[in-house]
PDB file of N, CA and C in Angstrom:
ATOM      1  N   UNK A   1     -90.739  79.739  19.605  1.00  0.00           N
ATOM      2  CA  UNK A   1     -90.497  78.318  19.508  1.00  0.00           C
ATOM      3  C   UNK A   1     -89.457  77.910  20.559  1.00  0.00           C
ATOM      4  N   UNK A   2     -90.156  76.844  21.343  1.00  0.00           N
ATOM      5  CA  UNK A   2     -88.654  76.562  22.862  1.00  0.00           C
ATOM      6  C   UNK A   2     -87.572  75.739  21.880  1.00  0.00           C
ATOM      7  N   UNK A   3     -87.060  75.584  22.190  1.00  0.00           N
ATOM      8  CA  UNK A   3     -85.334  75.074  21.635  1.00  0.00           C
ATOM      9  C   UNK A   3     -85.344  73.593  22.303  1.00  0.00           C
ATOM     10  N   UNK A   4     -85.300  72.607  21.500  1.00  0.00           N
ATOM     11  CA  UNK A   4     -85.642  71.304  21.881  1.00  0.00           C
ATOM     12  C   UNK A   4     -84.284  70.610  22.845  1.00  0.00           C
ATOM     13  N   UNK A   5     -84.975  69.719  23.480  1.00  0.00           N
ATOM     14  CA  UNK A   5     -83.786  69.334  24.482  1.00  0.00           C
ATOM     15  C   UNK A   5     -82.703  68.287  24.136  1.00  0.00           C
ATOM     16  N   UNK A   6     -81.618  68.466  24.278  1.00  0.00           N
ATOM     17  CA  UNK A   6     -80.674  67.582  23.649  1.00  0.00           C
ATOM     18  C   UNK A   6     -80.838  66.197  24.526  1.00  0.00           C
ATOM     19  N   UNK A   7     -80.770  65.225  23.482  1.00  0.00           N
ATOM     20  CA  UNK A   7     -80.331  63.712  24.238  1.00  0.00           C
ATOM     21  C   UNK A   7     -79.068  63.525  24.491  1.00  0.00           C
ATOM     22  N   UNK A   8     -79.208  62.800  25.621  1.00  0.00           N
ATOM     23  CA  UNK A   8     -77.822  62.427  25.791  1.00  0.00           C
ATOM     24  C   UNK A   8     -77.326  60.704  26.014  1.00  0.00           C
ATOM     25  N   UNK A   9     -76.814  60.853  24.694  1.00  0.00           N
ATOM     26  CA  UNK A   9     -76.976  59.085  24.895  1.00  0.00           C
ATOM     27  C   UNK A   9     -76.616  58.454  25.933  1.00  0.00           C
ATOM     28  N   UNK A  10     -75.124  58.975  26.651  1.00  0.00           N
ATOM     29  CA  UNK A  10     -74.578  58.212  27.441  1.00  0.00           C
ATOM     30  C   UNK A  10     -75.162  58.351  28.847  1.00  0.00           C
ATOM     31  N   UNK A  11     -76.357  59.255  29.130  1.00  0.00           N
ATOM     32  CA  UNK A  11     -77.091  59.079  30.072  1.00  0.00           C
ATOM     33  C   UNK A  11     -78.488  59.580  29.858  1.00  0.00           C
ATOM     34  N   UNK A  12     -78.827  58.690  29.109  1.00  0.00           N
ATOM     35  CA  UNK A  12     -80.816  59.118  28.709  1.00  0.00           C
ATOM     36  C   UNK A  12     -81.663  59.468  29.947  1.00  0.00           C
ATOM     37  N   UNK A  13     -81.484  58.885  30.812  1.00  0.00           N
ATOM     38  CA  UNK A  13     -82.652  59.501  31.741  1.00  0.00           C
ATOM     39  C   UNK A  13     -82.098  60.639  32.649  1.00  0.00           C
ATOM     40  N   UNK A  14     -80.911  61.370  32.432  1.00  0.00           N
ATOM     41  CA  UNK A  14     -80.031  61.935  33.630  1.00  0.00           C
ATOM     42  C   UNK A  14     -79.984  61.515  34.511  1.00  0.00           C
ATOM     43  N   UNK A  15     -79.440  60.083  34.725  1.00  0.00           N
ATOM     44  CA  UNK A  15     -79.526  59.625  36.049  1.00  0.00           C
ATOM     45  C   UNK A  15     -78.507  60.071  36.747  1.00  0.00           C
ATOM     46  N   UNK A  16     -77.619  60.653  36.659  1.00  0.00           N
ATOM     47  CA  UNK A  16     -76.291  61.241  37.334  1.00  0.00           C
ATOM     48  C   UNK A  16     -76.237  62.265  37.922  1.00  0.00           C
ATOM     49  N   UNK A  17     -77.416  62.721  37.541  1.00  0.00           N
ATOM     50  CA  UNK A  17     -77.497  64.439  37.388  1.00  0.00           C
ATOM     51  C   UNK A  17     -78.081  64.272  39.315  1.00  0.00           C
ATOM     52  N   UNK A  18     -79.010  62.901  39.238  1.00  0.00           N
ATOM     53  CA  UNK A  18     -79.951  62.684  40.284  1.00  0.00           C
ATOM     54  C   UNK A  18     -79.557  61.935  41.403  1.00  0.00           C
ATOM     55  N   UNK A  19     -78.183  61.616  41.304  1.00  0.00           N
ATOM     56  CA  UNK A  19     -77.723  60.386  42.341  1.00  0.00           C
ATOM     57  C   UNK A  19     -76.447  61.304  43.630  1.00  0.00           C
ATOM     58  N   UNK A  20     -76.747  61.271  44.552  1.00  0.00           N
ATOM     59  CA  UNK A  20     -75.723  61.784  45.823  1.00  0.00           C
ATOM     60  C   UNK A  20     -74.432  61.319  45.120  1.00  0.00           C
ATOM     61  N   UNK A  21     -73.551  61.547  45.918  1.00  0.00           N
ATOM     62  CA  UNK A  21     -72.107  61.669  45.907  1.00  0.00           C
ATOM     63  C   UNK A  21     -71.826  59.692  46.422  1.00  0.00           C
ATOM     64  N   UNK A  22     -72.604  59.142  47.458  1.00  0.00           N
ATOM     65  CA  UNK A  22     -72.314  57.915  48.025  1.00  0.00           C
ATOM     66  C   UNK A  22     -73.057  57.359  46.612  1.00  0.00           C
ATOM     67  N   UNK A  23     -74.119  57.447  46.272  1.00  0.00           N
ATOM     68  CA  UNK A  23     -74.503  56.835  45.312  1.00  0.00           C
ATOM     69  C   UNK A  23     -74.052  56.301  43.680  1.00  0.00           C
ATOM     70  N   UNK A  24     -72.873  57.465  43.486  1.00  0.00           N
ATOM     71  CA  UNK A  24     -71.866  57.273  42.517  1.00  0.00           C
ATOM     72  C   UNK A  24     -70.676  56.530  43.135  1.00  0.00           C
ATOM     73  N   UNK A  25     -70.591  56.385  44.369  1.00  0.00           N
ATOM     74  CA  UNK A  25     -69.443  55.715  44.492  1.00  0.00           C
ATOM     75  C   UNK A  25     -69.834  54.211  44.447  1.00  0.00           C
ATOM     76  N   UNK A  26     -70.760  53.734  44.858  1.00  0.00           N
ATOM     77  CA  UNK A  26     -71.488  52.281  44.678  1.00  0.00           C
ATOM     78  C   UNK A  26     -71.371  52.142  43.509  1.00  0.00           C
ATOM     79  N   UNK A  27     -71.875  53.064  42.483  1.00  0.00           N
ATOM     80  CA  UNK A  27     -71.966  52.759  41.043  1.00  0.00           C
ATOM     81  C   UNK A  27     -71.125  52.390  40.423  1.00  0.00           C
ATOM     82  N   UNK A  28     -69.636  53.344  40.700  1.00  0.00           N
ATOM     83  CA  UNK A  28     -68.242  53.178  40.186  1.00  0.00           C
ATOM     84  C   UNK A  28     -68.083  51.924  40.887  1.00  0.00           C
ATOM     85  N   UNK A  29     -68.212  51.729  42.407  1.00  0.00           N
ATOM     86  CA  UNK A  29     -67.857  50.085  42.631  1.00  0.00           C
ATOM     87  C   UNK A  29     -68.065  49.203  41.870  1.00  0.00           C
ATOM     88  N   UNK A  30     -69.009  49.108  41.942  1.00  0.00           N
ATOM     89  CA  UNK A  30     -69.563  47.955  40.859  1.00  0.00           C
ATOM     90  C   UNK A  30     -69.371  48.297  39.776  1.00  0.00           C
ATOM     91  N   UNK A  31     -69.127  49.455  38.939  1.00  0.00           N
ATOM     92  CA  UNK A  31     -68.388  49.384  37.501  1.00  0.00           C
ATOM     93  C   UNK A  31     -67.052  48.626  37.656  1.00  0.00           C
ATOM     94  N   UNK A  32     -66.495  48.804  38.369  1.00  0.00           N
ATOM     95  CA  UNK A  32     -64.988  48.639  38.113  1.00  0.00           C
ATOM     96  C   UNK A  32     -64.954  47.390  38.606  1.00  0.00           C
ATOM     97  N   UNK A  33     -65.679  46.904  39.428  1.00  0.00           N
ATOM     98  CA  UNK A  33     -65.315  45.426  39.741  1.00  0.00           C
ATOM     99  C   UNK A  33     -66.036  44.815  38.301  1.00  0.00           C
ATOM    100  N   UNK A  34     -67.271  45.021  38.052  1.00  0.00           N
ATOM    101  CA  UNK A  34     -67.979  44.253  37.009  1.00  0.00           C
ATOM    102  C   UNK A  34     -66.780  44.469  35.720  1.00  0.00           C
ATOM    103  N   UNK A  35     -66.489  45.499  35.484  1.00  0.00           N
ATOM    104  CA  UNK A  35     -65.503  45.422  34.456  1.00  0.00           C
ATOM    105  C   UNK A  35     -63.899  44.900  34.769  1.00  0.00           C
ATOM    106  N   UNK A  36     -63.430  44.647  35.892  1.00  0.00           N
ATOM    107  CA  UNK A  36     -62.028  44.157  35.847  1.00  0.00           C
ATOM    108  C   UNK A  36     -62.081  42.752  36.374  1.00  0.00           C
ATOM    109  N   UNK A  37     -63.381  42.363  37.351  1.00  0.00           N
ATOM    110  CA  UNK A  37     -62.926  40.993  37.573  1.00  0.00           C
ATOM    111  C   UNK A  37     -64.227  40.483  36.768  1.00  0.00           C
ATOM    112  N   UNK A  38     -65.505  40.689  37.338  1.00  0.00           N
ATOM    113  CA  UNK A  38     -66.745  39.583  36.371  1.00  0.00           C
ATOM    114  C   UNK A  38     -66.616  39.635  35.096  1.00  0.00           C
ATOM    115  N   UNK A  39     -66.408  40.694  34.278  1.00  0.00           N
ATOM    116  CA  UNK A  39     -66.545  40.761  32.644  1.00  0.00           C
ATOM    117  C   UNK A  39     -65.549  39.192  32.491  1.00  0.00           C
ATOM    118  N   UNK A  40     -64.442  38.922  32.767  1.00  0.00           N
ATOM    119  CA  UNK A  40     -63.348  38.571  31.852  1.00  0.00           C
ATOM    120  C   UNK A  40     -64.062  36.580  32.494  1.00  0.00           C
ATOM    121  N   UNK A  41     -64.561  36.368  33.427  1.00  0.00           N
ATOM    122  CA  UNK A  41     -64.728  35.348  34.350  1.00  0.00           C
ATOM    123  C   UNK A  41     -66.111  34.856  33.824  1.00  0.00           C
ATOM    124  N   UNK A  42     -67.269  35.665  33.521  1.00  0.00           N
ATOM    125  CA  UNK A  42     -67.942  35.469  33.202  1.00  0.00           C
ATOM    126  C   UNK A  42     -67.856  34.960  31.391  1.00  0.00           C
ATOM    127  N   UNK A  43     -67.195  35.522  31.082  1.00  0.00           N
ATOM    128  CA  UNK A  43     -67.309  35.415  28.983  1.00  0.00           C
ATOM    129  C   UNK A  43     -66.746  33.870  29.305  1.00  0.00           C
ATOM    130  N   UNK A  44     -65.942  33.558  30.058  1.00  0.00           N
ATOM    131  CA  UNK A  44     -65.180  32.110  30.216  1.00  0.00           C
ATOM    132  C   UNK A  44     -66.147  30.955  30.623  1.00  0.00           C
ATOM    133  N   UNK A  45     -66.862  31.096  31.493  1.00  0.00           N
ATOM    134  CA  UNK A  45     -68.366  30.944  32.308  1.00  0.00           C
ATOM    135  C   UNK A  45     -68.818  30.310  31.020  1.00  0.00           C
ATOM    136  N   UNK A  46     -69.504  31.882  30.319  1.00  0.00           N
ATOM    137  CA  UNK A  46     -69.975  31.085  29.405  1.00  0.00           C
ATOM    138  C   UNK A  46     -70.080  30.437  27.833  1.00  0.00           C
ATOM    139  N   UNK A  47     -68.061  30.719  27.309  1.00  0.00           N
ATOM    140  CA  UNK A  47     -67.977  29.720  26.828  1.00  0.00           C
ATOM    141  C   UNK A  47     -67.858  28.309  27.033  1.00  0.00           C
ATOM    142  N   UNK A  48     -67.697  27.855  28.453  1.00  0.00           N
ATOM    143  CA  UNK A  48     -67.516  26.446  29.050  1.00  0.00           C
ATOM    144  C   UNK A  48     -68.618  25.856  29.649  1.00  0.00           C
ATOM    145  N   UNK A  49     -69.742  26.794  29.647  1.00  0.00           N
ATOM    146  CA  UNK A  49     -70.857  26.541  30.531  1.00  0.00           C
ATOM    147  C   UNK A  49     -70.642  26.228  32.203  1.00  0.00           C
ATOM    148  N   UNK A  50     -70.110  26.956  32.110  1.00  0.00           N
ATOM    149  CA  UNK A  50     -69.690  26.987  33.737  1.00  0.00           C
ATOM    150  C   UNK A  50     -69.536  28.064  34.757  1.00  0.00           C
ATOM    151  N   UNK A  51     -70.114  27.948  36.061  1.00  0.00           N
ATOM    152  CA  UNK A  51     -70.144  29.333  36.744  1.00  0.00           C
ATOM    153  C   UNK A  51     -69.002  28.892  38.333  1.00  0.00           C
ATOM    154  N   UNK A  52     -68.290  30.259  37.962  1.00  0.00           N
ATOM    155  CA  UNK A  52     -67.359  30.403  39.388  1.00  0.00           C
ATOM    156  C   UNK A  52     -68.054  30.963  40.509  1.00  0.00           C
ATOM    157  N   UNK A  53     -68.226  29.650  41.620  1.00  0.00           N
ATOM    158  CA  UNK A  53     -69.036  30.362  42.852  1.00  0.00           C
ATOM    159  C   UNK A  53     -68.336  31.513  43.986  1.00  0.00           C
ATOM    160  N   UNK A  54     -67.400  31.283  43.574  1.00  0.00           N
ATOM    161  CA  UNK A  54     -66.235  32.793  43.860  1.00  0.00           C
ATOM    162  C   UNK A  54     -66.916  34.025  43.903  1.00  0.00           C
ATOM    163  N   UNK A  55     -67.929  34.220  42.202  1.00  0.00           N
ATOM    164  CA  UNK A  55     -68.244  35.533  42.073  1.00  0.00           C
ATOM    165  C   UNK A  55     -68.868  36.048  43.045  1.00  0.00           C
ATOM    166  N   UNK A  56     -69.835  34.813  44.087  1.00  0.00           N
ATOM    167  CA  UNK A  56     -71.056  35.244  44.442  1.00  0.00           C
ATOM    168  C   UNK A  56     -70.455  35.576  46.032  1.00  0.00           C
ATOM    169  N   UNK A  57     -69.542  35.207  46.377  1.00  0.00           N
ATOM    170  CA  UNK A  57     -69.058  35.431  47.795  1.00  0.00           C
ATOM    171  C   UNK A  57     -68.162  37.069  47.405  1.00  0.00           C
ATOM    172  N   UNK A  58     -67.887  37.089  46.432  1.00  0.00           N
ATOM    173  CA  UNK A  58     -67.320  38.400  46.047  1.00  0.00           C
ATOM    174  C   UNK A  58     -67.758  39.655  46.282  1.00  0.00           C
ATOM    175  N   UNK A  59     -68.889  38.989  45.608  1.00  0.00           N
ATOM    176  CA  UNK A  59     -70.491  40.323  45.222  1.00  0.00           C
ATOM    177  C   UNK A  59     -70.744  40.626  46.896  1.00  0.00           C
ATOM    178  N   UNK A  60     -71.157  39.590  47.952  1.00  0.00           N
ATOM    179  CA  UNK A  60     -71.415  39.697  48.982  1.00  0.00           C
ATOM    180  C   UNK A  60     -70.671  39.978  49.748  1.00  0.00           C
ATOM    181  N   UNK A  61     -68.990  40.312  49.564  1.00  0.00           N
ATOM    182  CA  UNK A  61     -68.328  40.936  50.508  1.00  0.00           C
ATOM    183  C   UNK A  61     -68.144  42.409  50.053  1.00  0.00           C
ATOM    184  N   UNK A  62     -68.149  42.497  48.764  1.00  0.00           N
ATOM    185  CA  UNK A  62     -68.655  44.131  48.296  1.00  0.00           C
ATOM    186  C   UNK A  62     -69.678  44.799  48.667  1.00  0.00           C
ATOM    187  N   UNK A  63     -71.136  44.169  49.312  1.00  0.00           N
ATOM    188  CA  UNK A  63     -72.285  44.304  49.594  1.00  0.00           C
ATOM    189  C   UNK A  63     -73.250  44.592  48.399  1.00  0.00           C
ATOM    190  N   UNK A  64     -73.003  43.632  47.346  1.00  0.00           N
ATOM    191  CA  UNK A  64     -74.161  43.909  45.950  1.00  0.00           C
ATOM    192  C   UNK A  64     -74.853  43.094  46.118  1.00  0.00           C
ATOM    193  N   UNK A  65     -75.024  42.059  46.577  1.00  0.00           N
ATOM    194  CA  UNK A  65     -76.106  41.239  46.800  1.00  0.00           C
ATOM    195  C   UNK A  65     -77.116  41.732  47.756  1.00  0.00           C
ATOM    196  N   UNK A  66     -78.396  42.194  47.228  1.00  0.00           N
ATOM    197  CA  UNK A  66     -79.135  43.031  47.957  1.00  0.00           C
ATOM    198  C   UNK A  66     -78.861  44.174  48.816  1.00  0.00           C
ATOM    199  N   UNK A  67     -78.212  44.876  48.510  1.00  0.00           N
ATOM    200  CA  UNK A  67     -77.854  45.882  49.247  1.00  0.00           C
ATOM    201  C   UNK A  67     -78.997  46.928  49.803  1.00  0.00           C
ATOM    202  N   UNK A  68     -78.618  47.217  51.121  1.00  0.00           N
ATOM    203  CA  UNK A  68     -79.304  48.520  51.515  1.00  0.00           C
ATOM    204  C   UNK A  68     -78.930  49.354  51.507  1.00  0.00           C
ATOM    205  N   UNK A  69     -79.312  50.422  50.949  1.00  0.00           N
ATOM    206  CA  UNK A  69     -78.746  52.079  51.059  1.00  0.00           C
ATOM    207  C   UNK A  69     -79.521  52.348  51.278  1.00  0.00           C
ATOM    208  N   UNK A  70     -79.665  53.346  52.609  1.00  0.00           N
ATOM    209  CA  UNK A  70     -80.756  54.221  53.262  1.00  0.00           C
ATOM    210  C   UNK A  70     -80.742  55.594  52.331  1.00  0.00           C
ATOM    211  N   UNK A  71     -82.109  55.560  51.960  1.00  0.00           N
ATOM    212  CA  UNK A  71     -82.256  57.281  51.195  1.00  0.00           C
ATOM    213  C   UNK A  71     -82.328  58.713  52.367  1.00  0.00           C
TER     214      UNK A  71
END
């Protein structure tokens, strides 16, 4: 009988297992910006119904707005 494979919640598809070294660093970029500046800007957003066009010149000097990464 094979020995069944453990899940792993905090990364179901192993995507980590599968991503280069540059590719985690994009990821962490955008974690840490999405969590220290958009999270707190956005919940405000949308209790007021209102969007800061700040974010979007932000995103685009980080390069998340469509970004290319060559594989």
């Amino acid at each position: 009988m094979k020995p069944k494979a453990e899940f792993v919640w905090s990364d179901p598809l192993l995507l980590d297992q599968q991503l280069t070294q540059e590719e985690r660093m994009v990821r962490d970029a955008a974690h840490d910006y999405c969590q220290g500046k958009l999270m707190p800007r956005v919940l405000e957003g949308f209790r007021n119904e209102v969007t800061d066009p700040r974010i979007f010149r932000e995103l685009g000097e980080l390069g998340m707005l469509g970004p290319t990464i060559s594989s």
